[in-house]
N, C-alpha and C. Protein backbone atom coordinates (compact mmCIF):
# COMPACT_ATOMS: atom_id res chain seq x y z
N UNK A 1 95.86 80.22 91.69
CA UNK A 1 96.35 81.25 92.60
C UNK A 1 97.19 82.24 91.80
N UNK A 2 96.61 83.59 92.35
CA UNK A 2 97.61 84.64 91.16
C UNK A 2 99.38 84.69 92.02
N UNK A 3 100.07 85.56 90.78
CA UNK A 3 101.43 85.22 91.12
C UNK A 3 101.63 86.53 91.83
N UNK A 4 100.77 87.79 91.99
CA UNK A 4 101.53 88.29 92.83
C UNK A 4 100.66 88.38 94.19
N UNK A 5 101.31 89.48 95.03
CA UNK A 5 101.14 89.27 96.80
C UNK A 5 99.90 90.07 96.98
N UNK A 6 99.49 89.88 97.32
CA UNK A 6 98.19 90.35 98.15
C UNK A 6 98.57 91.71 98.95
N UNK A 7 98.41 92.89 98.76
CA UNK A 7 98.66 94.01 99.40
C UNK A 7 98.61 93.68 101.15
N UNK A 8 97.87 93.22 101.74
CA UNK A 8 98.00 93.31 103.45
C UNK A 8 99.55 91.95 103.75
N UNK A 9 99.56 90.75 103.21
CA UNK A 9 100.92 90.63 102.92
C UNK A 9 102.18 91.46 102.83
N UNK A 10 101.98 92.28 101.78
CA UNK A 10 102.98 93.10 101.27
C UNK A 10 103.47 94.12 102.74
N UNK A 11 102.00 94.66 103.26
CA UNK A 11 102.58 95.40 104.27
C UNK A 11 103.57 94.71 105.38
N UNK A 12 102.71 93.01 105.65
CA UNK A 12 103.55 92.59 106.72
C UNK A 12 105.08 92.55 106.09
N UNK A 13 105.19 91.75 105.00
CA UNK A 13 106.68 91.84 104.76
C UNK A 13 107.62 93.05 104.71
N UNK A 14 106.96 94.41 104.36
CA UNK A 14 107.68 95.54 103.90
C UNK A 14 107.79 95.94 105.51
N UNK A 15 107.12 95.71 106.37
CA UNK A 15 107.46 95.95 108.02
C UNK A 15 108.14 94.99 108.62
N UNK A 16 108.05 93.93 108.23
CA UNK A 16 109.32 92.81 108.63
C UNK A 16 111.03 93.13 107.95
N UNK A 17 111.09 93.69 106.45
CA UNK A 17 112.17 93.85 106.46
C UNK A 17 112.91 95.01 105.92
N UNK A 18 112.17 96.43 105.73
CA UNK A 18 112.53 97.63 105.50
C UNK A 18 113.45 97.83 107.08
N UNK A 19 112.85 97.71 108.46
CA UNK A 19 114.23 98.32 109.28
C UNK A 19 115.18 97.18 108.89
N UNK A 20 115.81 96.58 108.61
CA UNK A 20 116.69 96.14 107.86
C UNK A 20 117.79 96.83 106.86
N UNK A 21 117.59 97.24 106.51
CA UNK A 21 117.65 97.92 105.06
C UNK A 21 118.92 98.48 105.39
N UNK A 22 118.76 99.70 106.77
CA UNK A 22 119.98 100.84 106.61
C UNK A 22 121.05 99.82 107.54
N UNK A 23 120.46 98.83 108.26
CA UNK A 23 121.90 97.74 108.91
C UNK A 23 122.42 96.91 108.12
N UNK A 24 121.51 96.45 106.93
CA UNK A 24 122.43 95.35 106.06
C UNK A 24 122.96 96.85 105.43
N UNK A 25 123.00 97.57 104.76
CA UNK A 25 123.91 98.33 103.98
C UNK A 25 125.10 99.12 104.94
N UNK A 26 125.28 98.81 106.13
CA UNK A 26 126.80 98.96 106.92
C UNK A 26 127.16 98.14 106.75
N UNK A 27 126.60 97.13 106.71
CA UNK A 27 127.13 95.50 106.17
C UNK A 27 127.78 95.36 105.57
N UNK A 28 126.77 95.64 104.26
CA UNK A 28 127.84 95.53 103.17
C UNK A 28 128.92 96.24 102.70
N UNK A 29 128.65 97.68 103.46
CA UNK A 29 129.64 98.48 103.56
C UNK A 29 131.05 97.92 104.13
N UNK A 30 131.00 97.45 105.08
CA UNK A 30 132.10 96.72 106.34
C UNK A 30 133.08 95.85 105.64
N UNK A 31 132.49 94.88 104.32
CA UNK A 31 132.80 93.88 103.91
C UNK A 31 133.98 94.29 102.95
N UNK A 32 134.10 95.87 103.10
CA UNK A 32 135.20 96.04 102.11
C UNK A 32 136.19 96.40 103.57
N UNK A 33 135.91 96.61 104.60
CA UNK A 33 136.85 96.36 105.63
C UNK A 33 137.22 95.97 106.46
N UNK A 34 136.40 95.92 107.92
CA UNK A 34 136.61 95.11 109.16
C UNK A 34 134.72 94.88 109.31
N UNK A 35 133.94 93.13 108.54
CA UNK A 35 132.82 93.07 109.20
C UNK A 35 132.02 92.35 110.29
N UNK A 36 133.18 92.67 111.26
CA UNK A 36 133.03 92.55 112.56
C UNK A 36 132.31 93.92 113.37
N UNK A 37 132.60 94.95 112.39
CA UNK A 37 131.56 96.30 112.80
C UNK A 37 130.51 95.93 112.10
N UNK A 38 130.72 95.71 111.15
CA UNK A 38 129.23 95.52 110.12
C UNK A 38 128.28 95.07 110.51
N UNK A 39 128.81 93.92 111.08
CA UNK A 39 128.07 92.62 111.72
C UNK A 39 127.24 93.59 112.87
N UNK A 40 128.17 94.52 113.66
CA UNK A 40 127.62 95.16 115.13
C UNK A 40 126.58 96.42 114.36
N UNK A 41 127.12 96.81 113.50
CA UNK A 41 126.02 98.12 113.24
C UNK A 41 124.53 97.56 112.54
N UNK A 42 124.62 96.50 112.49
CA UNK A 42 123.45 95.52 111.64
C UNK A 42 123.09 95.38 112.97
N UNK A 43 123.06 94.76 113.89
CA UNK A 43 122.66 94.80 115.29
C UNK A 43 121.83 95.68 115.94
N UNK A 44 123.20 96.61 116.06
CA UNK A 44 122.76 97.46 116.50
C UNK A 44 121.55 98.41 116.34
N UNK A 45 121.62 98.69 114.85
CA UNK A 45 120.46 99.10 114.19
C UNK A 45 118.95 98.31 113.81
N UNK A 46 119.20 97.14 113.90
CA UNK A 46 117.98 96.63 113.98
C UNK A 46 116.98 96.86 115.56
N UNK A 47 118.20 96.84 116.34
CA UNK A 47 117.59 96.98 117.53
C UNK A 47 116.95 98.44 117.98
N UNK A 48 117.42 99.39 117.03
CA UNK A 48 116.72 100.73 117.18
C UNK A 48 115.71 100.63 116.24
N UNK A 49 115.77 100.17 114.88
CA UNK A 49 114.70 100.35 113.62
C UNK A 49 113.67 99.68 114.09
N UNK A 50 113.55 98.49 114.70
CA UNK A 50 112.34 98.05 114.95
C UNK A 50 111.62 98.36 115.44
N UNK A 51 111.81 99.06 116.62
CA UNK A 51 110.78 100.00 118.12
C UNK A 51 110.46 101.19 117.43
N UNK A 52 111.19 102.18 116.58
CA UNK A 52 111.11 103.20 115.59
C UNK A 52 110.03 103.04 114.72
N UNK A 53 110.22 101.60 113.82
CA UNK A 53 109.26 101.37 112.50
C UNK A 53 107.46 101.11 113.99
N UNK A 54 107.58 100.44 114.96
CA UNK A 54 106.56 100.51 115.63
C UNK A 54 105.85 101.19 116.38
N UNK A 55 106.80 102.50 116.89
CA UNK A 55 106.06 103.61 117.43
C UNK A 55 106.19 105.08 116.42
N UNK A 56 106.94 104.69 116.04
CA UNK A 56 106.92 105.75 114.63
C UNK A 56 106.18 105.89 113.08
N UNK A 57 107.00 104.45 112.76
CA UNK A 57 106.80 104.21 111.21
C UNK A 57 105.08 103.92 110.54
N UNK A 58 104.31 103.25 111.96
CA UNK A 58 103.40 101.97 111.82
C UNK A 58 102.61 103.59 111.46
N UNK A 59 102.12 104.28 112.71
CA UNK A 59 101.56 105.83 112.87
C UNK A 59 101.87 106.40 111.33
N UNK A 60 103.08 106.76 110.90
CA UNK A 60 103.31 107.49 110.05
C UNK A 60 102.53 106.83 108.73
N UNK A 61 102.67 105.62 108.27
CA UNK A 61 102.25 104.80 107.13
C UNK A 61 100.52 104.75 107.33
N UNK A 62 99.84 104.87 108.30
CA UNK A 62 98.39 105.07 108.72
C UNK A 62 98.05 106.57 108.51
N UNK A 63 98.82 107.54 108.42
CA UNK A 63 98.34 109.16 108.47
C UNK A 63 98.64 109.20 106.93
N UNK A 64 100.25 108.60 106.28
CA UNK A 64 99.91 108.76 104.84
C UNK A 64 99.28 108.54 103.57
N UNK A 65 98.06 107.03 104.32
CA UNK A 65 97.60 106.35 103.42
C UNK A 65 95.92 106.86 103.39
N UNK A 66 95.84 107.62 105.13
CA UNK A 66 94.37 108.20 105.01
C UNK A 66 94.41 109.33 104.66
N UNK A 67 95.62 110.10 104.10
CA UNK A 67 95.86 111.88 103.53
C UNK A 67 95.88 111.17 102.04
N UNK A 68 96.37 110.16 101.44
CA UNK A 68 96.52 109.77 99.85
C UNK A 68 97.86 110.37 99.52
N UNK A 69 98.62 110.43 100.56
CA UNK A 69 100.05 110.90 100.08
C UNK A 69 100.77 109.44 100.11
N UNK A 70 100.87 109.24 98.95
CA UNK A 70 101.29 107.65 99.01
C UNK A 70 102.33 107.24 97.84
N UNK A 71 102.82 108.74 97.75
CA UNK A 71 103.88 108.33 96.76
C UNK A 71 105.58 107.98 97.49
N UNK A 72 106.13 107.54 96.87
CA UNK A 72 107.67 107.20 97.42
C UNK A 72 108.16 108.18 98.14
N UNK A 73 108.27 109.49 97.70
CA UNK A 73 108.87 110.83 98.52
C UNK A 73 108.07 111.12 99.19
N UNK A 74 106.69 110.65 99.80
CA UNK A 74 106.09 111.29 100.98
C UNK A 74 106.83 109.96 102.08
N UNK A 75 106.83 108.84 101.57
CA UNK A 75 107.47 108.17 102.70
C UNK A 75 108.86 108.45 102.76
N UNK A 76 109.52 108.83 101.69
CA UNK A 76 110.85 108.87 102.30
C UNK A 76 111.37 110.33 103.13
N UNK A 77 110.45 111.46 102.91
CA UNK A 77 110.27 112.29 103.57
C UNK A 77 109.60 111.99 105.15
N UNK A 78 109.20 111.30 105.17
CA UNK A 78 108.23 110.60 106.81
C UNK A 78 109.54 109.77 107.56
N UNK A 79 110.23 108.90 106.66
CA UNK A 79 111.37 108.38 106.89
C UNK A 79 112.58 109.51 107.21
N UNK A 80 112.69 110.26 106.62
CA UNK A 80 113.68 111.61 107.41
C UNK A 80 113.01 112.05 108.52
N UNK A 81 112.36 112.52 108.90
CA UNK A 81 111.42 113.19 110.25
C UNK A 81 111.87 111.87 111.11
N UNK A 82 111.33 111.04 110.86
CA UNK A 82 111.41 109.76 111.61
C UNK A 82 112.61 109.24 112.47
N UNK A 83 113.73 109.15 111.13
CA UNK A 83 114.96 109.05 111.63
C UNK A 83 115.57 109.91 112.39
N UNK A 84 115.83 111.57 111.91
CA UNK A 84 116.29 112.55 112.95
C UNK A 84 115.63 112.58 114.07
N UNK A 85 114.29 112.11 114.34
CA UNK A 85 113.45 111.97 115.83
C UNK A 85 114.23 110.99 116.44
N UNK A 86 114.33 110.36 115.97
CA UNK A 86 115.21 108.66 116.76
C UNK A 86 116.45 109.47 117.16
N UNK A 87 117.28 109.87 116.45
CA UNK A 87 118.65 110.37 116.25
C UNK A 87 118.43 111.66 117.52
N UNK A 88 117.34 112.59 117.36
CA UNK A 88 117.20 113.55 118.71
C UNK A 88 117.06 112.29 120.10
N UNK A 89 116.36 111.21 119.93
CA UNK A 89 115.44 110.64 121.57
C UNK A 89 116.93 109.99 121.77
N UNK A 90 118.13 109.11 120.85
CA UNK A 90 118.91 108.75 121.31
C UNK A 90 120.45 109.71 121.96
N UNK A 91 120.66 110.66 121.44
CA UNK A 91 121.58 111.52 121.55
C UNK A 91 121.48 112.78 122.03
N UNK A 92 120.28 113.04 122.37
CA UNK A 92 119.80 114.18 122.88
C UNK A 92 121.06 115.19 124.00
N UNK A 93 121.00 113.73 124.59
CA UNK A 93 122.31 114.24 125.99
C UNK A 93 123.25 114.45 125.56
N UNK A 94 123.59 113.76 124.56
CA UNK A 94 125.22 113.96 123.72
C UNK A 94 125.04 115.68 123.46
N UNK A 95 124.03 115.99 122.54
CA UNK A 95 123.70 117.57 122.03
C UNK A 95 123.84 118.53 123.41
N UNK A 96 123.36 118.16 124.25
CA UNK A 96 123.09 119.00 125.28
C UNK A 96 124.22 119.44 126.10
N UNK A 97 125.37 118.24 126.12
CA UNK A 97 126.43 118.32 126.72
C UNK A 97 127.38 118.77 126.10
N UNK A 98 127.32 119.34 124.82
CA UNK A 98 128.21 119.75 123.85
C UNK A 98 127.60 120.97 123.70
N UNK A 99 126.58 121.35 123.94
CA UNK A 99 126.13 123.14 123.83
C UNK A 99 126.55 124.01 124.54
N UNK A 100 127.88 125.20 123.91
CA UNK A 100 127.64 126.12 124.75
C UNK A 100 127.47 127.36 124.04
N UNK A 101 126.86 128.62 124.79
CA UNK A 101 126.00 129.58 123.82
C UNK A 101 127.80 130.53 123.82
N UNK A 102 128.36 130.43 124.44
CA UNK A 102 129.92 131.01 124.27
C UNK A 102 130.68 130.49 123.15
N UNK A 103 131.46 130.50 122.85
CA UNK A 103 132.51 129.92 121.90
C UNK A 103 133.45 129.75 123.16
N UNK A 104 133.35 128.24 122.93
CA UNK A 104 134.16 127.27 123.87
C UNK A 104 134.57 126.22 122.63
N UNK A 105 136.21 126.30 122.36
CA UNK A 105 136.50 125.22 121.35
C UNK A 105 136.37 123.93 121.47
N UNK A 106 135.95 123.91 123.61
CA UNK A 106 135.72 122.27 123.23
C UNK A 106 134.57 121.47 123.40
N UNK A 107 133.55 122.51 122.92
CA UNK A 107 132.06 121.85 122.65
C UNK A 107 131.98 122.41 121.39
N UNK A 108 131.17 121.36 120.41
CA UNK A 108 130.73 121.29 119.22
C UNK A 108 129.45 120.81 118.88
N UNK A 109 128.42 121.14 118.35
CA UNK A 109 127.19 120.27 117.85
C UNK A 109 127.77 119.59 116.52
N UNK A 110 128.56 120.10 115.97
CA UNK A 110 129.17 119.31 114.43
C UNK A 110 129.19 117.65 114.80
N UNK A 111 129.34 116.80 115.96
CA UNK A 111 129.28 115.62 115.61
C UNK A 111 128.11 114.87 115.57
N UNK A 112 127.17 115.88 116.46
CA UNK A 112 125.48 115.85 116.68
C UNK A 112 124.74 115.81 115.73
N UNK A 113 125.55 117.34 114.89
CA UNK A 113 124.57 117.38 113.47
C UNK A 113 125.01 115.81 112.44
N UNK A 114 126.01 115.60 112.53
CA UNK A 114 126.48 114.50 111.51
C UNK A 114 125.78 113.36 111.73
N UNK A 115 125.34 113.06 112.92
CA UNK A 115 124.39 111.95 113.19
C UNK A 115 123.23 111.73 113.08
N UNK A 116 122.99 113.07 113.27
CA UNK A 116 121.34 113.71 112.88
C UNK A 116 121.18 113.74 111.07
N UNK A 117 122.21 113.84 110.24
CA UNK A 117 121.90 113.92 109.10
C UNK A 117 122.08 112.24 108.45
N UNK A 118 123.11 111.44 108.77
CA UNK A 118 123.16 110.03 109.04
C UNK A 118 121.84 109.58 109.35
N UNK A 119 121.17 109.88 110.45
CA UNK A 119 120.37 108.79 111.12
C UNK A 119 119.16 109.13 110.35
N UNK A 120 118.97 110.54 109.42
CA UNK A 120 117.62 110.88 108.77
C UNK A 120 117.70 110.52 107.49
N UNK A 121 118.83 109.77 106.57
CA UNK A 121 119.09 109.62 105.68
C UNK A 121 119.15 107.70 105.86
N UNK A 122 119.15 107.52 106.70
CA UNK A 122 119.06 106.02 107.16
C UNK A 122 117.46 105.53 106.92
N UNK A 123 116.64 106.82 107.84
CA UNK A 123 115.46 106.53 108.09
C UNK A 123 114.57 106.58 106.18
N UNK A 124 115.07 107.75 105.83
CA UNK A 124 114.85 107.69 104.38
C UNK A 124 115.05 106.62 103.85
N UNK A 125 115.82 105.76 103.90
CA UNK A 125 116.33 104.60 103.00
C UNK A 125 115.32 103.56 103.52
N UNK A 126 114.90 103.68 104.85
CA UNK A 126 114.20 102.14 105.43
C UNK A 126 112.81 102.70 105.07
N UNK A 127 112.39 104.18 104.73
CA UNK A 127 110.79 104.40 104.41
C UNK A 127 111.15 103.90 103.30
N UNK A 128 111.70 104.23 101.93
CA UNK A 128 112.17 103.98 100.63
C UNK A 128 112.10 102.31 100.33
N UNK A 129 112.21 101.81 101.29
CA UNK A 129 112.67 100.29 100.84
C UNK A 129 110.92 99.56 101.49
N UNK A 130 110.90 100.38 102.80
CA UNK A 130 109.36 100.02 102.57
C UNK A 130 108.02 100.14 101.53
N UNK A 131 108.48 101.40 101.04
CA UNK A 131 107.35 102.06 99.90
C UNK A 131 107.67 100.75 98.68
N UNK A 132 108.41 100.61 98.67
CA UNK A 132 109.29 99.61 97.17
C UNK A 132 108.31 98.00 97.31
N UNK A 133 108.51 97.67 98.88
CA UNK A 133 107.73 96.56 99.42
C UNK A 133 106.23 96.56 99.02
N UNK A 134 105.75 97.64 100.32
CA UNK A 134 104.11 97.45 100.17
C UNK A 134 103.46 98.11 99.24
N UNK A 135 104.09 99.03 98.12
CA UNK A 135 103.37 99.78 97.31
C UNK A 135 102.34 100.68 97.35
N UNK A 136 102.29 101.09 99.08
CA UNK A 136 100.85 101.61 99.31
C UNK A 136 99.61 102.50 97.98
N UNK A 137 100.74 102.89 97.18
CA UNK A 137 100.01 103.66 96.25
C UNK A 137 99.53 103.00 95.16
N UNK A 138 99.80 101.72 95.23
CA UNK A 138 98.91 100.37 94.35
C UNK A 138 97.77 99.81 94.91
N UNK A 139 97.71 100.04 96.50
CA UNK A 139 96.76 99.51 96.99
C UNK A 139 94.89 100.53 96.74
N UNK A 140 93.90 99.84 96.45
CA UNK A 140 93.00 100.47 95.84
C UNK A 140 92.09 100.28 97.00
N UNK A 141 91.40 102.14 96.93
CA UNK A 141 90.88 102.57 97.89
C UNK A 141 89.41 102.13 98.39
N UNK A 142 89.05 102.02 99.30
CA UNK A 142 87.90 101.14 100.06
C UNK A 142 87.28 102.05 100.21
């Protein structure tokens, strides 16, 4: 038996534990302070990355592998789109309730945008850690 993984393997594992990725690294982030958040943003985020990597990610990794864009920065670019989509479907109302076309000092999109650049830089990291997994661009074409 050879020693390494079998590419359709590789995919299941790199989809089992890339949404992972951006909740263990609050984790480990936490551990230099209170990881009793850590613990919750690992949670928390798994519970968004997973439905994401399945109505998002699964689609996205099927359109990049039948275009041959299968290098690391096309997924981690698919992984930004991805994430700021999540980051628009969850907060949307937050944005909306903070828009006004006046200058009113007490609506802001600044905490909207910060989440939106967070949550697309998250999504980058969990395409990134997937590409690292399944290698799609090792896998040889049929």
């Amino acid at each position: 038996m050879s020693a390494t993984i079998k590419p359709p393997m590789r995919l299941l594992v790199g989809f089992l534990l890339a949404p992972l990725a951006p909740g263990l690294l609050f984790w480990l982030l936490s551990l230099v302070g209170n990881p009793g958040e850590g613990l919750w943003a690992l949670k928390f985020l798994a519970l968004v990355s997973y439905p994401a990597m399945l109505v998002l990610g699964v689609p996205a990794h099927m359109l990049l592998t039948t275009r041959h864009w299968t290098s690391g920065w096309s997924y981690s670019m698919a992984g930004v789109l991805i994430g700021a989509t999540v980051a628009v479907v969850l907060f949307y109302s937050t944005a909306i309730h903070n828009f006004s076309p006046a200058l009113d000092p007490n609506k802001s999109l600044g905490p909207f945008a910060g989440i939106l650049i967070i949550a697309a830089l998250l999504g980058a990291l969990a395409a990134w850690v997937f590409w690292l997994i399944a290698r799609p661009n090792r896998i040889p074409s049929a």
